[in-house]
PDB file of N, CA and C in Angstrom:
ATOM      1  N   UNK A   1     -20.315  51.073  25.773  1.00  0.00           N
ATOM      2  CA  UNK A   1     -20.414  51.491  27.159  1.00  0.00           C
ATOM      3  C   UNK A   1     -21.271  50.492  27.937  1.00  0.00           C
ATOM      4  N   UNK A   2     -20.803  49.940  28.969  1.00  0.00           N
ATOM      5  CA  UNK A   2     -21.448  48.744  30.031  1.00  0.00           C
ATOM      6  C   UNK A   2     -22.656  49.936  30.688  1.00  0.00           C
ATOM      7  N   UNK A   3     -23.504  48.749  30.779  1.00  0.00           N
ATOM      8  CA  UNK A   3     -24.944  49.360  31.232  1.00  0.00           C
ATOM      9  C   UNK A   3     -24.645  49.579  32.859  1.00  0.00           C
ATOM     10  N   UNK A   4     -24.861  50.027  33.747  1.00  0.00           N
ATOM     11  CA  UNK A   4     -24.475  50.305  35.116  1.00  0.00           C
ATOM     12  C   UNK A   4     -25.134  49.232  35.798  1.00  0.00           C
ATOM     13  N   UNK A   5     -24.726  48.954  37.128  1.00  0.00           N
ATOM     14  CA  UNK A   5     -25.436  47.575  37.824  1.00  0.00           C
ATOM     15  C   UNK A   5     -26.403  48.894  39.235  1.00  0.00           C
ATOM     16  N   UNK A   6     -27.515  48.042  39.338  1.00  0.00           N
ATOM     17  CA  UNK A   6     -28.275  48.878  40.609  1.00  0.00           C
ATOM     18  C   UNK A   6     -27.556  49.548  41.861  1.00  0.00           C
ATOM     19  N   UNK A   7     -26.618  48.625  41.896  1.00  0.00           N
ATOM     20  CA  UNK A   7     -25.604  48.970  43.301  1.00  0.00           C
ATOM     21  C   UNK A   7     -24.673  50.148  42.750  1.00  0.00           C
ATOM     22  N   UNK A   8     -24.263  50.499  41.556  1.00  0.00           N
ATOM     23  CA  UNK A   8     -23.192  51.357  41.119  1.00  0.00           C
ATOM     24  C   UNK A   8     -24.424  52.868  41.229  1.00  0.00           C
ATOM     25  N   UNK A   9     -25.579  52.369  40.189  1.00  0.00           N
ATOM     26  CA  UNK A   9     -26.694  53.556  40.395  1.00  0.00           C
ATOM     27  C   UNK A   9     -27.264  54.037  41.516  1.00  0.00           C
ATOM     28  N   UNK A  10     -27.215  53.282  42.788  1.00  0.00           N
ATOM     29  CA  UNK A  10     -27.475  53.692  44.164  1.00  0.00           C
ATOM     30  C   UNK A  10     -26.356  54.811  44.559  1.00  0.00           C
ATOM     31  N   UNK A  11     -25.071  54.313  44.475  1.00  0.00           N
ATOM     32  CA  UNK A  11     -23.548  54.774  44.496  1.00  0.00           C
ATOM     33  C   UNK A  11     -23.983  56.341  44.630  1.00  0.00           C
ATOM     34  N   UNK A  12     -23.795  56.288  43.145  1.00  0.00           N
ATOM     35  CA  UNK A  12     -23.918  57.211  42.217  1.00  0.00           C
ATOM     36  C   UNK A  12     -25.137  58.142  43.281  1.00  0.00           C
ATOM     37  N   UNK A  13     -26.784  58.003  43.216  1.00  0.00           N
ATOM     38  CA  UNK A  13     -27.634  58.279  43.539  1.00  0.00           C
ATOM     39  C   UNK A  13     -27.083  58.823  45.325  1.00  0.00           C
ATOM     40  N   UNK A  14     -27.062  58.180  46.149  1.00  0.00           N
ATOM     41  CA  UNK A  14     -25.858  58.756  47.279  1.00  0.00           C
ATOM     42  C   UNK A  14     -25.155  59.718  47.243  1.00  0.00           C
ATOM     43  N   UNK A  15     -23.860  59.829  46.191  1.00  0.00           N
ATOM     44  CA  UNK A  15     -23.267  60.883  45.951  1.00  0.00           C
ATOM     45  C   UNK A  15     -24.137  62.164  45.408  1.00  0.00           C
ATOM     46  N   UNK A  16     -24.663  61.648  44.759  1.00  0.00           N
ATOM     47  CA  UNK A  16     -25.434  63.419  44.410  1.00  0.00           C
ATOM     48  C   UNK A  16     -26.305  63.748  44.858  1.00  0.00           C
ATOM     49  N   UNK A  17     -26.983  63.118  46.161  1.00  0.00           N
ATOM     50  CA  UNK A  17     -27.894  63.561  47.225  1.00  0.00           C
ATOM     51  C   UNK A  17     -26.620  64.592  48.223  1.00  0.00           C
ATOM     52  N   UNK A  18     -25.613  63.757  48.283  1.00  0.00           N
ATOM     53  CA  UNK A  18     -24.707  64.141  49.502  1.00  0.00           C
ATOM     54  C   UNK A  18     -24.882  65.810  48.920  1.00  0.00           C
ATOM     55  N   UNK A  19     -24.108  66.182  47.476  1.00  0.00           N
ATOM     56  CA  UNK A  19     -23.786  67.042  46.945  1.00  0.00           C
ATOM     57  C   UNK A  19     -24.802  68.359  47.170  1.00  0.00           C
ATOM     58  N   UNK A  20     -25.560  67.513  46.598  1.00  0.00           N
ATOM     59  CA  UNK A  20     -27.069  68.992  46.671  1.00  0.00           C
ATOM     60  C   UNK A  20     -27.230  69.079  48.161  1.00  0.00           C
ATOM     61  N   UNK A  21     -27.053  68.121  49.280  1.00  0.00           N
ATOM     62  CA  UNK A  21     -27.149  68.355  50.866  1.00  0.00           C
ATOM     63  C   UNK A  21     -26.501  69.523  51.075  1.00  0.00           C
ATOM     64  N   UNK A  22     -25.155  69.391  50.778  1.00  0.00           N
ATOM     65  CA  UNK A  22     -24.701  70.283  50.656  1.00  0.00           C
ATOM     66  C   UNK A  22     -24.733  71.655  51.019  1.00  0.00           C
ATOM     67  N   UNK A  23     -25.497  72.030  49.846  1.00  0.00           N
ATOM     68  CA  UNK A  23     -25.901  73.429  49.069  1.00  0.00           C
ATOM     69  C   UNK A  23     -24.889  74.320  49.059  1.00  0.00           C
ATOM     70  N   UNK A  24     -23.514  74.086  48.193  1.00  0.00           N
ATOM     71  CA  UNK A  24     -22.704  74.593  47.709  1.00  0.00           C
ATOM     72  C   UNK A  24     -22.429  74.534  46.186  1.00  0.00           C
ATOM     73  N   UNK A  25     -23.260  73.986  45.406  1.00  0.00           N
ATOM     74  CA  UNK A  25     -22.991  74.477  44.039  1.00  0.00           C
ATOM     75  C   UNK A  25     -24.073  75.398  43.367  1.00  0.00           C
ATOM     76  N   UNK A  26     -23.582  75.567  42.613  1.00  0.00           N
ATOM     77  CA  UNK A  26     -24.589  76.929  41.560  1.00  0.00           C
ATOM     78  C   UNK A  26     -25.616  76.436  41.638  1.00  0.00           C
ATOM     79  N   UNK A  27     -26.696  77.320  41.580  1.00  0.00           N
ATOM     80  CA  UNK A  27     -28.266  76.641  41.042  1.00  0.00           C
ATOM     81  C   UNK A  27     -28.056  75.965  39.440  1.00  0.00           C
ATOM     82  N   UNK A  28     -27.419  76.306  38.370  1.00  0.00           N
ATOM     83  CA  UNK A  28     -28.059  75.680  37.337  1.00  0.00           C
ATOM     84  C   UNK A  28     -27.640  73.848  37.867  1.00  0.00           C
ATOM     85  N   UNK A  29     -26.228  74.072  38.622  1.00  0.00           N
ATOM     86  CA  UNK A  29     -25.639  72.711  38.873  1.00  0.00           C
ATOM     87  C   UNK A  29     -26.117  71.931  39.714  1.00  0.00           C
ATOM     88  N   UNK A  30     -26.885  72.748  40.444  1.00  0.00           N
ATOM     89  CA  UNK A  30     -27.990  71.786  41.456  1.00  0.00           C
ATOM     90  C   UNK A  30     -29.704  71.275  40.791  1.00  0.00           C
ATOM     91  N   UNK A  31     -29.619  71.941  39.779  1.00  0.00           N
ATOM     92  CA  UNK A  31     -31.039  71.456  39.267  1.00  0.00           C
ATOM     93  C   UNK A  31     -30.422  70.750  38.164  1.00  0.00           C
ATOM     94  N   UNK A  32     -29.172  70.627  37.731  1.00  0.00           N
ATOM     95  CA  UNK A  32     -28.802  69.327  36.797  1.00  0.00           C
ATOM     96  C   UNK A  32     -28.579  68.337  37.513  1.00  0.00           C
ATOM     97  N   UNK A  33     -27.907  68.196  38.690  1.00  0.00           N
ATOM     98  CA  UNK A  33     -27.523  67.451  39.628  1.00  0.00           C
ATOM     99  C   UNK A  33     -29.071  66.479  40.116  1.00  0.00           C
ATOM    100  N   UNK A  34     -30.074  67.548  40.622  1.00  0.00           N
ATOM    101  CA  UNK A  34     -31.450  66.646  40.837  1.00  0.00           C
ATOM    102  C   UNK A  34     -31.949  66.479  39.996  1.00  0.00           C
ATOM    103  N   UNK A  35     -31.565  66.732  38.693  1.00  0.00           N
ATOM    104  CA  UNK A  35     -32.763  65.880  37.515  1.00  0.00           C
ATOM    105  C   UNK A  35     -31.995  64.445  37.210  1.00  0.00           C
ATOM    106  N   UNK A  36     -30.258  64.685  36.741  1.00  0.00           N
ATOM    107  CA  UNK A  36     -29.578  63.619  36.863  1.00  0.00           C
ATOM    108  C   UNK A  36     -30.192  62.151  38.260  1.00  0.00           C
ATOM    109  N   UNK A  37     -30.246  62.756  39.777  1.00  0.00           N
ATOM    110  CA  UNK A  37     -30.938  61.748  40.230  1.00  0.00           C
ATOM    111  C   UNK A  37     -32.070  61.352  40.027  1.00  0.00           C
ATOM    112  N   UNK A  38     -33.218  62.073  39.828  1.00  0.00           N
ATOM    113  CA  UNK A  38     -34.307  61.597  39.570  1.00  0.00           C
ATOM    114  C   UNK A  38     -34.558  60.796  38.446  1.00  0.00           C
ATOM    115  N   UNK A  39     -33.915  60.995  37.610  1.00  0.00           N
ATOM    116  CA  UNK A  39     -33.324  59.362  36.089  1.00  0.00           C
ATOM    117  C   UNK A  39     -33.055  58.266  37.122  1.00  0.00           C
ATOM    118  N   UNK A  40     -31.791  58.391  37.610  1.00  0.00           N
ATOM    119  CA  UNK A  40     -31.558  57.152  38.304  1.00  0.00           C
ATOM    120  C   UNK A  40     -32.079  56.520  39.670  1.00  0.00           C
ATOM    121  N   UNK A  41     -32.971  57.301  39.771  1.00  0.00           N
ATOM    122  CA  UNK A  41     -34.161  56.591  41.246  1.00  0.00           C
ATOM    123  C   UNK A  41     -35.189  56.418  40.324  1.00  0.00           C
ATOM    124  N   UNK A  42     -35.677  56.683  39.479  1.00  0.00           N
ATOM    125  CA  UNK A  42     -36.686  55.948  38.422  1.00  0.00           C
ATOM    126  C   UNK A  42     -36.231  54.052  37.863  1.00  0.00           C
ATOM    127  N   UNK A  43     -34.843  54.789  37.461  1.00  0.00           N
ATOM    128  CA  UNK A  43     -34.395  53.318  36.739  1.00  0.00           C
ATOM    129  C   UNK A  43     -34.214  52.197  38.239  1.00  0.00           C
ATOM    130  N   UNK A  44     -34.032  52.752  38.873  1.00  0.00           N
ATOM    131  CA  UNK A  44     -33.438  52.159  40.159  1.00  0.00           C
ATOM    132  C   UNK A  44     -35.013  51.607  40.901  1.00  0.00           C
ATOM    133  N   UNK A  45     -36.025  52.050  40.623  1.00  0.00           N
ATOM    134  CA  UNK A  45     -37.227  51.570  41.005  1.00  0.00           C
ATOM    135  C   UNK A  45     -37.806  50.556  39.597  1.00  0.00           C
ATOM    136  N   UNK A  46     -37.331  50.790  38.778  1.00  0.00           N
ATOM    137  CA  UNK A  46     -37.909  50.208  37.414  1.00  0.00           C
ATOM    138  C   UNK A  46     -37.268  48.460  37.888  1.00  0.00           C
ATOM    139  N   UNK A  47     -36.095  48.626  38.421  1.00  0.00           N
ATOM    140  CA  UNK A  47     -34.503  47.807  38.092  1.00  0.00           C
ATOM    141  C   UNK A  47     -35.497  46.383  39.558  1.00  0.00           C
ATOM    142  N   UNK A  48     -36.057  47.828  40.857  1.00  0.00           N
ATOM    143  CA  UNK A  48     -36.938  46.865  41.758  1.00  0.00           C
ATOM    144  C   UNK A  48     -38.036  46.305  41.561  1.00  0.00           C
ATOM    145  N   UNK A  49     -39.067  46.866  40.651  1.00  0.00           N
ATOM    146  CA  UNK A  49     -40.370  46.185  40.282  1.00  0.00           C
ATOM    147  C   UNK A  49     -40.295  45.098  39.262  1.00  0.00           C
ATOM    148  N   UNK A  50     -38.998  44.841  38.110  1.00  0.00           N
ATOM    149  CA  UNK A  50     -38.818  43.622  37.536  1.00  0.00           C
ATOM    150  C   UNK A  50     -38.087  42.420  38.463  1.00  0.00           C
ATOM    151  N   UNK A  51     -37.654  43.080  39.531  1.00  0.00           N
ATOM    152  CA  UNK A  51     -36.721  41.656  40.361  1.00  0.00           C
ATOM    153  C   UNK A  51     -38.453  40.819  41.247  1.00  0.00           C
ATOM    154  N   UNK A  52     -38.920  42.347  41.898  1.00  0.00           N
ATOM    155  CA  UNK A  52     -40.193  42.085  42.679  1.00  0.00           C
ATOM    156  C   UNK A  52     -40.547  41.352  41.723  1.00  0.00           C
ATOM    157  N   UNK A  53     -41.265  40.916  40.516  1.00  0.00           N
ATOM    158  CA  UNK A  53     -41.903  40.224  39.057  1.00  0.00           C
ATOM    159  C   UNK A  53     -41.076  38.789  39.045  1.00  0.00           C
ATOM    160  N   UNK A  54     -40.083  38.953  39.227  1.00  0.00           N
ATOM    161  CA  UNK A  54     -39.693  37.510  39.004  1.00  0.00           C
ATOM    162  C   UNK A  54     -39.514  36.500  40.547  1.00  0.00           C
ATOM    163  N   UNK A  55     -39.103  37.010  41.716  1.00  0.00           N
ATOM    164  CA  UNK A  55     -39.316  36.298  42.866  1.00  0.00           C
ATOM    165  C   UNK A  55     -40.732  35.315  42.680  1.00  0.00           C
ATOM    166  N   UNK A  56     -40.031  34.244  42.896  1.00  0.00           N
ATOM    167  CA  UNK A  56     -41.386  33.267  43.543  1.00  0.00           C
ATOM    168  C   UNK A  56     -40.851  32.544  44.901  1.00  0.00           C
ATOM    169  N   UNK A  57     -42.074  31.922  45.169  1.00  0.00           N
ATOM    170  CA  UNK A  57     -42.104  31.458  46.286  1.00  0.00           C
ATOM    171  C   UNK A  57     -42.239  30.083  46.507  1.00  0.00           C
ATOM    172  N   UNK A  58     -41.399  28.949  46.985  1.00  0.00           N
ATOM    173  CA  UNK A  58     -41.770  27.943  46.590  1.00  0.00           C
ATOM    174  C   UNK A  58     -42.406  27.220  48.291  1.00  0.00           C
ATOM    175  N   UNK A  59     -43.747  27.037  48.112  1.00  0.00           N
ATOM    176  CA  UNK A  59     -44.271  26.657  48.975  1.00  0.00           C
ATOM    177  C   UNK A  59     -44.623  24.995  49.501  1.00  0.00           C
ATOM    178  N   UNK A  60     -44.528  24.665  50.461  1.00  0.00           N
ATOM    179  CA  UNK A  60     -44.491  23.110  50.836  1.00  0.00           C
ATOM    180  C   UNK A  60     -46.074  22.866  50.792  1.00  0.00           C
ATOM    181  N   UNK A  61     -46.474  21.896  50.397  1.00  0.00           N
ATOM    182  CA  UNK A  61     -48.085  21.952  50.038  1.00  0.00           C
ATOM    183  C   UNK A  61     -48.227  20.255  50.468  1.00  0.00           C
ATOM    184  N   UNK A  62     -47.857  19.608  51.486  1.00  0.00           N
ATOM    185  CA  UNK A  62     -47.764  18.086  51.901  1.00  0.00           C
ATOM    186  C   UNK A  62     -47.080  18.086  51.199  1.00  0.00           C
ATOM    187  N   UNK A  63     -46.920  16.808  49.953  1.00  0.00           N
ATOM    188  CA  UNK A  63     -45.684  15.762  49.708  1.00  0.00           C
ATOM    189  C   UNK A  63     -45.426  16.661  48.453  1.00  0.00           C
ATOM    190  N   UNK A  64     -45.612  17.722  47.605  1.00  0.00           N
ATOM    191  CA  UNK A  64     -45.437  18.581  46.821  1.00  0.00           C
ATOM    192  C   UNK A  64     -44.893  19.795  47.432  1.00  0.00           C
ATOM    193  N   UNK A  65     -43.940  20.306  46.175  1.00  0.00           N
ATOM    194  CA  UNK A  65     -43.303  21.782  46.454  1.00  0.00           C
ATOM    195  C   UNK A  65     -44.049  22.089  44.924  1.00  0.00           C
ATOM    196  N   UNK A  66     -44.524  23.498  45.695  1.00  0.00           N
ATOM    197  CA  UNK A  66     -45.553  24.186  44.895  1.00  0.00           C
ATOM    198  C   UNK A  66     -45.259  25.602  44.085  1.00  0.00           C
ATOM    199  N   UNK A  67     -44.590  26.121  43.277  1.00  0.00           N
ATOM    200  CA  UNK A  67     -44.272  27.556  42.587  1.00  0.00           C
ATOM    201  C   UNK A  67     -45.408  28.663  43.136  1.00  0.00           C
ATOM    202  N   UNK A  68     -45.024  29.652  43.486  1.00  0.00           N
ATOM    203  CA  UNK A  68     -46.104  30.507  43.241  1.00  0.00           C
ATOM    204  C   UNK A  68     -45.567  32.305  43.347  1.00  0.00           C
ATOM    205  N   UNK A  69     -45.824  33.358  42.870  1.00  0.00           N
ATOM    206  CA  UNK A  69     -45.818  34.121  42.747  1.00  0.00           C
ATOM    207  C   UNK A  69     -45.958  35.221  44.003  1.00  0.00           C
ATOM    208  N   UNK A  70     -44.633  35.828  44.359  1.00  0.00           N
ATOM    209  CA  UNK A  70     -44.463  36.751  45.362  1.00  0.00           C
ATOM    210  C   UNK A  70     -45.314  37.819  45.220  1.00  0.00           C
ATOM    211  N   UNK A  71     -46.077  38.300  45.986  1.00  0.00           N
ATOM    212  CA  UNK A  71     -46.741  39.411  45.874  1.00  0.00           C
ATOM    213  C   UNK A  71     -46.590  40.099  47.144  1.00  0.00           C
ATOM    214  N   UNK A  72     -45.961  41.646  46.868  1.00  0.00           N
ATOM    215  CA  UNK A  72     -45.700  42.293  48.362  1.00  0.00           C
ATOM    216  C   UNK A  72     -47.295  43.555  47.999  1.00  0.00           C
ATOM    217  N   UNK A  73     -47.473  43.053  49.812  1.00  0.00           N
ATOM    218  CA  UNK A  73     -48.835  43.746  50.522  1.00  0.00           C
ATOM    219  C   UNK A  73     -48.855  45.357  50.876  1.00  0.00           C
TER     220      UNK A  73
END
């Protein structure tokens, strides 16, 4: 089974917000429904803090281009 890409888990994450908006399915199916998202807005934040980790920044420093490490404020 292919591992899902962030954009398919957003998808996904969308649709079963829409669903529970809703509020037309059973309670047990709406508290499977929001635990199911809350997995995939975890992984989906996990999926953003390793991309945030690898961005760098390559900075002009005079006659050198310089590497350095993105850090959001």
């Amino acid at each position: 089974m292919k591992e899902k890409s962030f954009e398919e888990m957003m998808e996904e994450l969308e649709k079963i917000s829409q669903e529970l908006e809703k509020g037309e399915l059973p309670l047990d199916e709406s508290v499977k429904k929001f635990e199911d998202g809350m997995k995939l807005s975890k992984e989906c934040a996990n999926i953003l803090e390793n991309a945030e980790k690898k961005i760098t920044i390559l900075v002009n420093n005079e006659d050198d281009l310089k590497e350095e490490n993105f850090n959001v404020e």
